[in-house]
Protein backbone atom coordinates (compact mmCIF):
# COMPACT_ATOMS: atom_id res chain seq x y z
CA UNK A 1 25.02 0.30 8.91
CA UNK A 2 24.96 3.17 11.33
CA UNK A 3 25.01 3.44 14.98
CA UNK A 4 23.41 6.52 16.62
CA UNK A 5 23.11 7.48 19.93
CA UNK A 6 20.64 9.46 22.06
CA UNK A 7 23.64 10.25 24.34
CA UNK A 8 25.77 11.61 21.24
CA UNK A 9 26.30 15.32 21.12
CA UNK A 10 25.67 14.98 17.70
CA UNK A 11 22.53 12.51 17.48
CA UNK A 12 19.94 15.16 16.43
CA UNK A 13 21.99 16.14 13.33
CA UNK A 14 22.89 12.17 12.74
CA UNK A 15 19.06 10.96 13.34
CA UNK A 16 17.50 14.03 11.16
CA UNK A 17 19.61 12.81 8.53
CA UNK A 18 18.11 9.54 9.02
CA UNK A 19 14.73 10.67 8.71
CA UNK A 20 15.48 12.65 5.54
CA UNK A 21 17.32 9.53 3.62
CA UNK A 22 15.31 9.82 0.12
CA UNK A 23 15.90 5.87 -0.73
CA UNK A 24 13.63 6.24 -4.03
CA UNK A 25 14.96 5.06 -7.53
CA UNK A 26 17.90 7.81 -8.36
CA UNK A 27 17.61 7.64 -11.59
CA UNK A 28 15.08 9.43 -13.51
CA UNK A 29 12.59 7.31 -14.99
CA UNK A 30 9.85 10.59 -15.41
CA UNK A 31 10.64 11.17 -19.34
CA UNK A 32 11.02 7.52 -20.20
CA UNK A 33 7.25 6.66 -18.76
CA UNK A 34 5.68 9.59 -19.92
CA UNK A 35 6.63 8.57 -23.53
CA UNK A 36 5.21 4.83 -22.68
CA UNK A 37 2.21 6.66 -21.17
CA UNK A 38 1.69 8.42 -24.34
CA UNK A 39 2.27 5.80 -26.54
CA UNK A 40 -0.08 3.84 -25.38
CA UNK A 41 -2.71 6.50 -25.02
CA UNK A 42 -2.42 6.73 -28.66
CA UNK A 43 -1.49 3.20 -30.30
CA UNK A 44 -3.39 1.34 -27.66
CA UNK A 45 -3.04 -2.70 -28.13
CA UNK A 46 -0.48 -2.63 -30.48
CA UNK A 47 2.27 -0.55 -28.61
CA UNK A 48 1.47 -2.78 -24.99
CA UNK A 49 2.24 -5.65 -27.32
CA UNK A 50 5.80 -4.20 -28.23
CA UNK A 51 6.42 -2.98 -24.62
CA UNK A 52 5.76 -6.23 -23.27
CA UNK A 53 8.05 -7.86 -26.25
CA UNK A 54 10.61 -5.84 -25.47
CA UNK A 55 10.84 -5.41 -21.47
CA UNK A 56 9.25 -8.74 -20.72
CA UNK A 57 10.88 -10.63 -23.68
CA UNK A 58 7.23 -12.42 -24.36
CA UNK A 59 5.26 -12.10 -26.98
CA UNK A 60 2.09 -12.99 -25.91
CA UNK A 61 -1.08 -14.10 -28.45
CA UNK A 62 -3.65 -11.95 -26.49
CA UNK A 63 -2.72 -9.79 -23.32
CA UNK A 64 -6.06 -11.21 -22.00
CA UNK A 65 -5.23 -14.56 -20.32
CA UNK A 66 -8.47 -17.55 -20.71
CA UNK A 67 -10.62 -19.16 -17.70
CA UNK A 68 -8.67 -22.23 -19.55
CA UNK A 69 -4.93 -21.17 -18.71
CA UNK A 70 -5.52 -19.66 -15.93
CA UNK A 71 -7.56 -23.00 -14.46
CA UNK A 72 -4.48 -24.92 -15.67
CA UNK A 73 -1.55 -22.93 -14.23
CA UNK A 74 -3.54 -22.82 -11.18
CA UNK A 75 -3.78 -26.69 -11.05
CA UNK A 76 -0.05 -26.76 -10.97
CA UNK A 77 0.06 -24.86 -7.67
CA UNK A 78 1.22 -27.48 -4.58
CA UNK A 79 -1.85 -27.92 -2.84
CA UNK A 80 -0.29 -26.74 0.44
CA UNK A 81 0.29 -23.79 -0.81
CA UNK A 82 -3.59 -23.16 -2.15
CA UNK A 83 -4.52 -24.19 1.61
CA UNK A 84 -2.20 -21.49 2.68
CA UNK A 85 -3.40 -18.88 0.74
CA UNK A 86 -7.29 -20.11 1.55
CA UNK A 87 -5.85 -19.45 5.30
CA UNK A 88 -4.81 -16.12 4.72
CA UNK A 89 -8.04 -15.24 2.14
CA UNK A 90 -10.32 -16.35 5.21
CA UNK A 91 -8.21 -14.05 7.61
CA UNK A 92 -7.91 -10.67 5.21
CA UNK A 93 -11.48 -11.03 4.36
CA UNK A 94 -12.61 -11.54 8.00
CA UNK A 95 -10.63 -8.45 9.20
CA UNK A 96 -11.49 -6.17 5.87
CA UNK A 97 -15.30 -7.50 6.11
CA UNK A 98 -15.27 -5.56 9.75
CA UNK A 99 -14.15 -2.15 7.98
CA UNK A 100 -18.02 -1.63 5.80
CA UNK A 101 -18.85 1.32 7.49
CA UNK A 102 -22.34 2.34 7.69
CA UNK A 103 -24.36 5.30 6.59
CA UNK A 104 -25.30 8.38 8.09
CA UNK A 105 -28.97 9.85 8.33
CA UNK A 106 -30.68 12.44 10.48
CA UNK A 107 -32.85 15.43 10.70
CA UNK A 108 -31.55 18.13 12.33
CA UNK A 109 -33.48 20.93 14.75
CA UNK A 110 -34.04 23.09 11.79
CA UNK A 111 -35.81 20.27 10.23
CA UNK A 112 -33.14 19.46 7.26
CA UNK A 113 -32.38 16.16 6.17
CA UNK A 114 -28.99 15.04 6.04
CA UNK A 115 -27.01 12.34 5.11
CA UNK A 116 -24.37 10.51 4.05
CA UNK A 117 -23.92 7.32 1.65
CA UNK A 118 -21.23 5.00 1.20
CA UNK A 119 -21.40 3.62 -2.35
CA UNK A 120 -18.09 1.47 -4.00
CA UNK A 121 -15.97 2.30 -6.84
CA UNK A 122 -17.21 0.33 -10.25
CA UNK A 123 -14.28 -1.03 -11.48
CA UNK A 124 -10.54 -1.08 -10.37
CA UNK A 125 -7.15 -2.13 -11.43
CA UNK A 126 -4.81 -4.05 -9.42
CA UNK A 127 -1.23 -4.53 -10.33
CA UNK A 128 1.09 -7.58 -8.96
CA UNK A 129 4.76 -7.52 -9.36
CA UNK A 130 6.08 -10.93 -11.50
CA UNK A 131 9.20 -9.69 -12.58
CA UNK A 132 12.42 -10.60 -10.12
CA UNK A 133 9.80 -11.10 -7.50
CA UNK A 134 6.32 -12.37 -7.74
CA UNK A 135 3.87 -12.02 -4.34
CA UNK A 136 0.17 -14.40 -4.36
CA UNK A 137 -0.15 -12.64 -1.45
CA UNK A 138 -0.61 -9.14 -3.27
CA UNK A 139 -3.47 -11.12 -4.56
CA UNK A 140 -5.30 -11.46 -1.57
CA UNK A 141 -4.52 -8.12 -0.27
CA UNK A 142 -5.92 -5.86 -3.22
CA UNK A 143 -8.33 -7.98 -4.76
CA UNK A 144 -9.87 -8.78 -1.54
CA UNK A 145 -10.87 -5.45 -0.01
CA UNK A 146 -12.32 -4.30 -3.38
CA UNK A 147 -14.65 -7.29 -3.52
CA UNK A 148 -15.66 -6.87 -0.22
CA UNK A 149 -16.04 -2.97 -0.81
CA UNK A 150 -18.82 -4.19 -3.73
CA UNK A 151 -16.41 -3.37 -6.33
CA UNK A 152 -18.59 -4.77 -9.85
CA UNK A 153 -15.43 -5.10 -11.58
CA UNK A 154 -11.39 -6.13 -10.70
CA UNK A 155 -9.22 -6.36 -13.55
CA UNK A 156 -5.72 -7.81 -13.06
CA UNK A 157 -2.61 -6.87 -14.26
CA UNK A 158 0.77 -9.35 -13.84
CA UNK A 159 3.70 -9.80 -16.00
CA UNK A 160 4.71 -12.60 -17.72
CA UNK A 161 8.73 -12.38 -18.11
CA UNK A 162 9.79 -14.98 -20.48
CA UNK A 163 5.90 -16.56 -20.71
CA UNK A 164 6.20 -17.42 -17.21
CA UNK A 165 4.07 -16.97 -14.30
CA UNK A 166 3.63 -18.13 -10.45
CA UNK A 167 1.42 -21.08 -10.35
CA UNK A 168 0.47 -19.37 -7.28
CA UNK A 169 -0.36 -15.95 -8.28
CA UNK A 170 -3.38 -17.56 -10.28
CA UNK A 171 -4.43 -19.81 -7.87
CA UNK A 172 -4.69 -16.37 -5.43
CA UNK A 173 -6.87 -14.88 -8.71
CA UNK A 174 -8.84 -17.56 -8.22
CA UNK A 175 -9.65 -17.69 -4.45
CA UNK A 176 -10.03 -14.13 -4.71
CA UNK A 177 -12.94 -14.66 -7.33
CA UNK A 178 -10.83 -12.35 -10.07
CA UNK A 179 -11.38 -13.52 -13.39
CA UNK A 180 -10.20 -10.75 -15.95
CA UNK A 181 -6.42 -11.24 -16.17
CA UNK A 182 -3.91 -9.47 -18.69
CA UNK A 183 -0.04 -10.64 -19.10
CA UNK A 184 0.63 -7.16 -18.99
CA UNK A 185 3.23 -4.83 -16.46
CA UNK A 186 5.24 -1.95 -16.13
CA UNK A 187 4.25 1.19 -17.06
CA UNK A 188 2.89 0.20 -20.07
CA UNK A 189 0.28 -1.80 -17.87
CA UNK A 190 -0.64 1.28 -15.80
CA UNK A 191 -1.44 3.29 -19.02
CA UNK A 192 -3.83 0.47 -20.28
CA UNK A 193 -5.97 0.25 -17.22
CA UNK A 194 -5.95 4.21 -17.24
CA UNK A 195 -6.89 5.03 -20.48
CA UNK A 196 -8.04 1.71 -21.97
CA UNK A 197 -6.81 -0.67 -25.17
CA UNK A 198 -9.15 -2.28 -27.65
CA UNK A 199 -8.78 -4.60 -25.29
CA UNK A 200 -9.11 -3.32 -22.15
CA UNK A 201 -11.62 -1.33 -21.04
CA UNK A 202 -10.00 1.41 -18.40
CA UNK A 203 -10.92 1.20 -14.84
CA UNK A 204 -11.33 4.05 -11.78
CA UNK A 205 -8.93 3.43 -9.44
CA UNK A 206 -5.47 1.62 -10.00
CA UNK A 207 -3.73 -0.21 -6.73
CA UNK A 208 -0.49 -2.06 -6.17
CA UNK A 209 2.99 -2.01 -5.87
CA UNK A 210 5.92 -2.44 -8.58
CA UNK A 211 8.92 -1.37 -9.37
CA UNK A 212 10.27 2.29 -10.06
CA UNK A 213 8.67 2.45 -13.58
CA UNK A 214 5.11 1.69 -12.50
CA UNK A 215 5.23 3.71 -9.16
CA UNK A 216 5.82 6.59 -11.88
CA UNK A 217 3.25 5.85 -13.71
CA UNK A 218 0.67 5.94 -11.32
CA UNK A 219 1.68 9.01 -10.63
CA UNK A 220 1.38 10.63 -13.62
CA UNK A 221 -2.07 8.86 -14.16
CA UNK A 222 -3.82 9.80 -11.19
CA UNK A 223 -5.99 12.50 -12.04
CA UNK A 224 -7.47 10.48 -14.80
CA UNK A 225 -7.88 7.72 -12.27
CA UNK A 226 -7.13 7.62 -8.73
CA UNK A 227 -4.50 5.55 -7.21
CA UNK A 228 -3.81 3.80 -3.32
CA UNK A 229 -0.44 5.39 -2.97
CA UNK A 230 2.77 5.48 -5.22
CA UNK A 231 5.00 2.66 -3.10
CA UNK A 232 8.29 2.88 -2.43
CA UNK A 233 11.17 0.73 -0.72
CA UNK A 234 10.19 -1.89 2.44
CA UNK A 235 10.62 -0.11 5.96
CA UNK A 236 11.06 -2.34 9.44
CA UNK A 237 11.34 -0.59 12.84
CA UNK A 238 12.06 -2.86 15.97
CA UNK A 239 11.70 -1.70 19.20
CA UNK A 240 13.50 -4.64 21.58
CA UNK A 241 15.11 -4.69 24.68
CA UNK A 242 17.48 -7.57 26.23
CA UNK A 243 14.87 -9.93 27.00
CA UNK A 244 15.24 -10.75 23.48
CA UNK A 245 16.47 -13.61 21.31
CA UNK A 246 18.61 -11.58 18.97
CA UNK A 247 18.92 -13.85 16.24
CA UNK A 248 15.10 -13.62 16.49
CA UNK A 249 15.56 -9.44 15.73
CA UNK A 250 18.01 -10.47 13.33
CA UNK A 251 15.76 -12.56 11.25
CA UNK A 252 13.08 -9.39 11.70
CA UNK A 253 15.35 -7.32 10.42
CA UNK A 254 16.26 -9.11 7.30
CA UNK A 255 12.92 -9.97 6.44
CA UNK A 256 12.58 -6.45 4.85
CA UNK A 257 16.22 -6.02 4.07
CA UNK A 258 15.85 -9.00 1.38
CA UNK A 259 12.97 -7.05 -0.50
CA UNK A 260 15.00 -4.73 -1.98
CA UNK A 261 18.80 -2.74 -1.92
CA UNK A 262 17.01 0.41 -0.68
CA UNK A 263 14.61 -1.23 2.05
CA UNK A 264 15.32 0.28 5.81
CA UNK A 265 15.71 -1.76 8.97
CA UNK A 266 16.81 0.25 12.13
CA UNK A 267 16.44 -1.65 15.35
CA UNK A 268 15.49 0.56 18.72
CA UNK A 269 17.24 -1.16 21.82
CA UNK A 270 18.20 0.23 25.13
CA UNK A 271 20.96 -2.36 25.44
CA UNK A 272 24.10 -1.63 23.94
CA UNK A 273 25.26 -5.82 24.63
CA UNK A 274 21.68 -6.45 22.92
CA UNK A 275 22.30 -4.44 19.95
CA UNK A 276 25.64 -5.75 19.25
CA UNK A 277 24.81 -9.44 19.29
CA UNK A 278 21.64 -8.59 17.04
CA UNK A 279 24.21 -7.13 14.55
CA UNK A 280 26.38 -10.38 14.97
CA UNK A 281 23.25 -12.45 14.46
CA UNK A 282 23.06 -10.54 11.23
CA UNK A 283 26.23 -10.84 9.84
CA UNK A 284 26.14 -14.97 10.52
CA UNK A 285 22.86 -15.65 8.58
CA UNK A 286 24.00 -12.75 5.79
CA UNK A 287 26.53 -15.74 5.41
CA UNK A 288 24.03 -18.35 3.60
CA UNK A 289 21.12 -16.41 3.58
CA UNK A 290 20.08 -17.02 -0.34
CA UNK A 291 19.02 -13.48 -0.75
CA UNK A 292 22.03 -12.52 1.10
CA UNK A 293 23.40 -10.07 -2.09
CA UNK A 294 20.02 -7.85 -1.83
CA UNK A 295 19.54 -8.00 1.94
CA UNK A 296 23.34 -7.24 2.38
CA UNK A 297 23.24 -4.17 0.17
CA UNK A 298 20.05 -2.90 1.93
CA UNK A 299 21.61 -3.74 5.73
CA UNK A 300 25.39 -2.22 5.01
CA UNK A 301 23.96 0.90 3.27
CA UNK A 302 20.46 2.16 4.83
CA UNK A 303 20.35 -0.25 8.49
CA UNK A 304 20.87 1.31 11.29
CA UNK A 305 20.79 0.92 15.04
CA UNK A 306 19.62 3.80 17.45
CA UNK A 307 20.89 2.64 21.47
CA UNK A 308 18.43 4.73 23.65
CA UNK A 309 18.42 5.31 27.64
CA UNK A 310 14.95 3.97 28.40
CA UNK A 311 12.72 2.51 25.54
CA UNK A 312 10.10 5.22 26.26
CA UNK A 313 12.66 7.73 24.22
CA UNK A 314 11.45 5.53 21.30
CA UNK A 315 8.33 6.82 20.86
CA UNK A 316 9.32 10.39 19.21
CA UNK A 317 11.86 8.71 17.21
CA UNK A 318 9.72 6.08 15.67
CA UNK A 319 6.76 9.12 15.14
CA UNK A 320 9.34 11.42 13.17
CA UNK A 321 10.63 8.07 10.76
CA UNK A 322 6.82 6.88 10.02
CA UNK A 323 8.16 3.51 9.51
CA UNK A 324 6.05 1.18 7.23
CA UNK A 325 6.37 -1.82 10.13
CA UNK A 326 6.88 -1.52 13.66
CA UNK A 327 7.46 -4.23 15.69
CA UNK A 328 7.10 -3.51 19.38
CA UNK A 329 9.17 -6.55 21.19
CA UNK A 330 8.64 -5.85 24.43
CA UNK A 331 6.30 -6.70 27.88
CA UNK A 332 3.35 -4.95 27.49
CA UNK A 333 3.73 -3.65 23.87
CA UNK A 334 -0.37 -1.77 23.83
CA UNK A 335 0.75 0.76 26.07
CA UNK A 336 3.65 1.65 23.67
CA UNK A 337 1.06 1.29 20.65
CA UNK A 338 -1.26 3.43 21.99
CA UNK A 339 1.34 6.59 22.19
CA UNK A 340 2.45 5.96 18.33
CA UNK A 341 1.13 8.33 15.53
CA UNK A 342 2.51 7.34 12.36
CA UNK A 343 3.23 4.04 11.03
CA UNK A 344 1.78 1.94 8.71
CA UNK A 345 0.91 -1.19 10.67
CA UNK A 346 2.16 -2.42 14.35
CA UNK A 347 3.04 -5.89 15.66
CA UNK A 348 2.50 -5.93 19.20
CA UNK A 349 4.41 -8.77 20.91
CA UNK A 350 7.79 -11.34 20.95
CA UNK A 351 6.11 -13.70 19.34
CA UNK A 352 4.53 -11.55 16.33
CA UNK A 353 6.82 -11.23 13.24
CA UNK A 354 6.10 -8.48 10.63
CA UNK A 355 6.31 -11.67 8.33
CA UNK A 356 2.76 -12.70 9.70
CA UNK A 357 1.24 -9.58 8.49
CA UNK A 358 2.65 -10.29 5.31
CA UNK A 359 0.69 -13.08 4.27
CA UNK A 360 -2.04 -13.96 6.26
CA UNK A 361 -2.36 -11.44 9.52
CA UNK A 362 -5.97 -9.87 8.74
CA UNK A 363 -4.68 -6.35 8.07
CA UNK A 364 -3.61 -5.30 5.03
CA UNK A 365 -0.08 -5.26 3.82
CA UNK A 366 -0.06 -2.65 1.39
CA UNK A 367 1.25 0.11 3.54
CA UNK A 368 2.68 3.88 3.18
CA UNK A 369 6.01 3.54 2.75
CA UNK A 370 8.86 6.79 2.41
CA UNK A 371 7.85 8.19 5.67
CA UNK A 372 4.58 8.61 4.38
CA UNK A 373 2.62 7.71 7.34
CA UNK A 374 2.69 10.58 8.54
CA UNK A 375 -0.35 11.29 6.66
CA UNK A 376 -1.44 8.12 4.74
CA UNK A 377 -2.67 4.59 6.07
CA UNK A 378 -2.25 1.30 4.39
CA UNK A 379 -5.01 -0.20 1.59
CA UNK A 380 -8.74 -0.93 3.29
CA UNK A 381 -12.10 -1.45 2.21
CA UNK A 382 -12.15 2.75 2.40
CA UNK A 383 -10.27 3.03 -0.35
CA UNK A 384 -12.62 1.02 -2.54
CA UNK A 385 -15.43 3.63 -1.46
CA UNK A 386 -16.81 6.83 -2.03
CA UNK A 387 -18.90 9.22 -0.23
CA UNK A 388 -22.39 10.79 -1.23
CA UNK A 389 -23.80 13.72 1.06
CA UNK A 390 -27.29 14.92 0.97
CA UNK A 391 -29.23 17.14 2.33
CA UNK A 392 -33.09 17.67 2.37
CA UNK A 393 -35.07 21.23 2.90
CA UNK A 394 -38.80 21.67 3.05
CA UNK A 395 -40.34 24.56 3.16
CA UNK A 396 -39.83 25.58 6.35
CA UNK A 397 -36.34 24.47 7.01
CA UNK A 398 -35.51 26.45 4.39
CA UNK A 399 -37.13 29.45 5.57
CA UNK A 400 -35.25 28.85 9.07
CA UNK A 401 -31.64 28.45 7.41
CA UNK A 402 -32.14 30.29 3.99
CA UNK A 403 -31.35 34.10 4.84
CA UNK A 404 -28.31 33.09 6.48
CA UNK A 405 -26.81 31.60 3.10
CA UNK A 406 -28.07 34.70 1.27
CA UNK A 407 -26.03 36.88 3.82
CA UNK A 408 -22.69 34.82 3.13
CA UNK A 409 -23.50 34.90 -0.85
CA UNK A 410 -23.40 38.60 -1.08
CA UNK A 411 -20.91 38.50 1.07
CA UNK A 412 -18.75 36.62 -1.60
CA UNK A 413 -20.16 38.49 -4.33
CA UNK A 414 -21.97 36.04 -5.72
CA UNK A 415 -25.43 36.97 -6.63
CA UNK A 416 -27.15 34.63 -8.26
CA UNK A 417 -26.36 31.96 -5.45
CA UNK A 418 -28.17 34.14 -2.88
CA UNK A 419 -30.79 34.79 -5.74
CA UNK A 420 -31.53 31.34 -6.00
CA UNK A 421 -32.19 30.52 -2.17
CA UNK A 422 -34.15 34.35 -1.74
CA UNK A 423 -36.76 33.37 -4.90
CA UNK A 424 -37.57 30.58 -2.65
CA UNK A 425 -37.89 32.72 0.71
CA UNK A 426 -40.49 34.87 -1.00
């Protein structure tokens, strides 16, 4: 865990550092997916089958899984945990049902129509981790937005290590109206959504997060279909000061650490006292926290703490690292929010855990991760849409705007463009 300090003569070389930790998979997985991508581009059916064997030690009798499993594994899902996830469905739809934009029409003083439609994708892939963890809530969060979006089709993709799945994850499927389920994952899965099986029929767009295999292998399919974002390790940024509970912090803190050996948590704290009993707080529930081995690795080798002056020297900080989560624990955290650029999603209060956003907030929790958001935002209904332009001339709008786009075509040396406006001037 490092400490940095604003005050050190050698915090801008410490914190840039920071900011350029790469905590990505080290090892190169490019070759080994490409050959999977291949394969199955090729063999189709039968070489998801033996990738699924052999990763997922399953065998499965058909990748696609029946309305009658999937109705009984459901069934076995505690029924306050389908009330749960009917709380957080009715929440993320609410909030993602707000985001339908609407179109755009006009005529402008030269008399051309223009315009612009919004019109959803036809048919999408969502992936949901089931290996060492397996999240309902991913459920919600992809399938969700893309129904709402008017997507016609959502195809699911979860594995099934060992024949097993989450009672949950199906009972998610279900609230979430998805119906076309394959036992299917890694990168393996990605190339049968992409370029399609006997079985499967390929889709447009491919969303979710995994592990290092599957990030890679959206990114080598996009192109042939487009993808949300290639995801890496969790991210948590608290801003706190003394007025506090650290253990609270602490608990923050760990609640991305546990995701994953290469998830960030840095705390921002202009108490020095403060940030020393949060990193007590730490090491006492480390002690019998159950995922104590992950969260432990993440906390010892990427955590940090950064003591400031005054919490207002924050701001820059938390705008170079582009954290995933923010949490802004302090009196009147909109003021604070309304100064920060980049970051995937903000909780404003003492009393608003990241946690909440995880599973049934209203916004999404698929977020840019890798100090991506600087320049990306987390999954919407907008990313389940497309947009048509138009535009409208009659006769005399063209004759108003017409020798102006002749002008520019000769300009560019391209004749027959300005030919084909000036045969319509004469």
């Amino acid at each position: 865990m490092q400490l940095l300090k604003t005050t050190d003569t050698d915090f801008s070389v410490r914190f840039k550092a920071l900011v350029s930790d790469r905590r990505e998979a080290t090892v190169d997985v490019s070759g080994t997916v490409k050959n999977i991508l291949a394969d199955v581009k090729v063999r189709g059916d039968a070489a998801v089958q033996e990738y699924t064997s052999r990763f997922d030690h399953y065998t499965p009798p058909s990748l696609h899984l029946s309305a009658d499993f999937i109705s009984e594994q459901a069934a076995q899902c505690p029924q306050n945990v389908k009330e749960s996830l009917q709380l957080a469905a009715d929440r993320i739809g609410s909030f993602h049902q707000k985001q339908l934009p609407q179109n755009i029409g006009y005529t402008d003083t030269a008399g051309v129509k223009l315009g612009l439609n919004w019109v959803s994708l036809s048919q999408v892939g969502i992936y949901v981790p089931g290996g060492r963890a397996s999240y309902p809530s991913s459920v919600l969060m992809n399938a969700l937005p893309a129904k709402i979006a008017g997507v016609d089709r959502i195809v699911m993709a979860v594995p099934m290590p060992g024949g097993a799945i989450n009672p949950a994850v199906l009972a998610a499927a279900q609230i979430a109206g998805v119906t076309e389920i394959y036992s299917i994952g890694g990168a393996q899965a990605i190339a049968a959504l992409a370029y399609g099986t006997e079985t499967i029929t390929p889709v447009d767009k491919i969303v979710g997060p995994g592990n290092a295999y599957v990030a890679e292998a959206k990114r080598q399919v996009f192109g042939t279909v487009g993808i949300d974002s290639v995801a890496g390790p969790s991210e948590i940024l608290v801003v706190a000061d003394s007025q506090n509970n650290p253990e609270w912090i602490a608990w923050d803190l760990l609640s991305q650490a546990e995701h994953d050996p290469s998830a960030q948590s840095i705390l921002i704290t202009d108490s020095a006292q403060f940030a020393e009993n949060v990193i007590q707080s730490i090491e006492q529930i480390l002690t019998h926290l159950p995922t104590k081995e992950v969260a432990t690795a993440s906390w010892q080798k990427h955590g940090a703490v950064i003591l400031v002056e005054d919490l207002t020297e924050s701001i820059p900080i938390l705008n170079q690292l582009a954290p995933e989560h923010v949490e802004l624990c302090i009196d009147n955290p909109q003021g604070f929010a309304d100064q920060i650029k980049s970051a995937g999603s903000m909780f404003l209060g003492r009393y608003t855990p990241e946690a909440i956003g995880d599973y049934l907030g209203g916004p999404n929790h698929v977020l840019p991760t890798a100090r991506s958001a600087r320049f990306a935002s987390g999954l919407s209904v907008y990313d389940f849409l497309k947009r048509i332009t138009y535009l409208e001339c009659n006769q005399e709008a063209l004759q108003k705007i017409g020798k102006a786009a002749v002008t520019l075509a000769e300009t560019e040396g391209l004749p027959a463009h300005g030919g084909s406006v000036s045969i319509r001037l004469q």
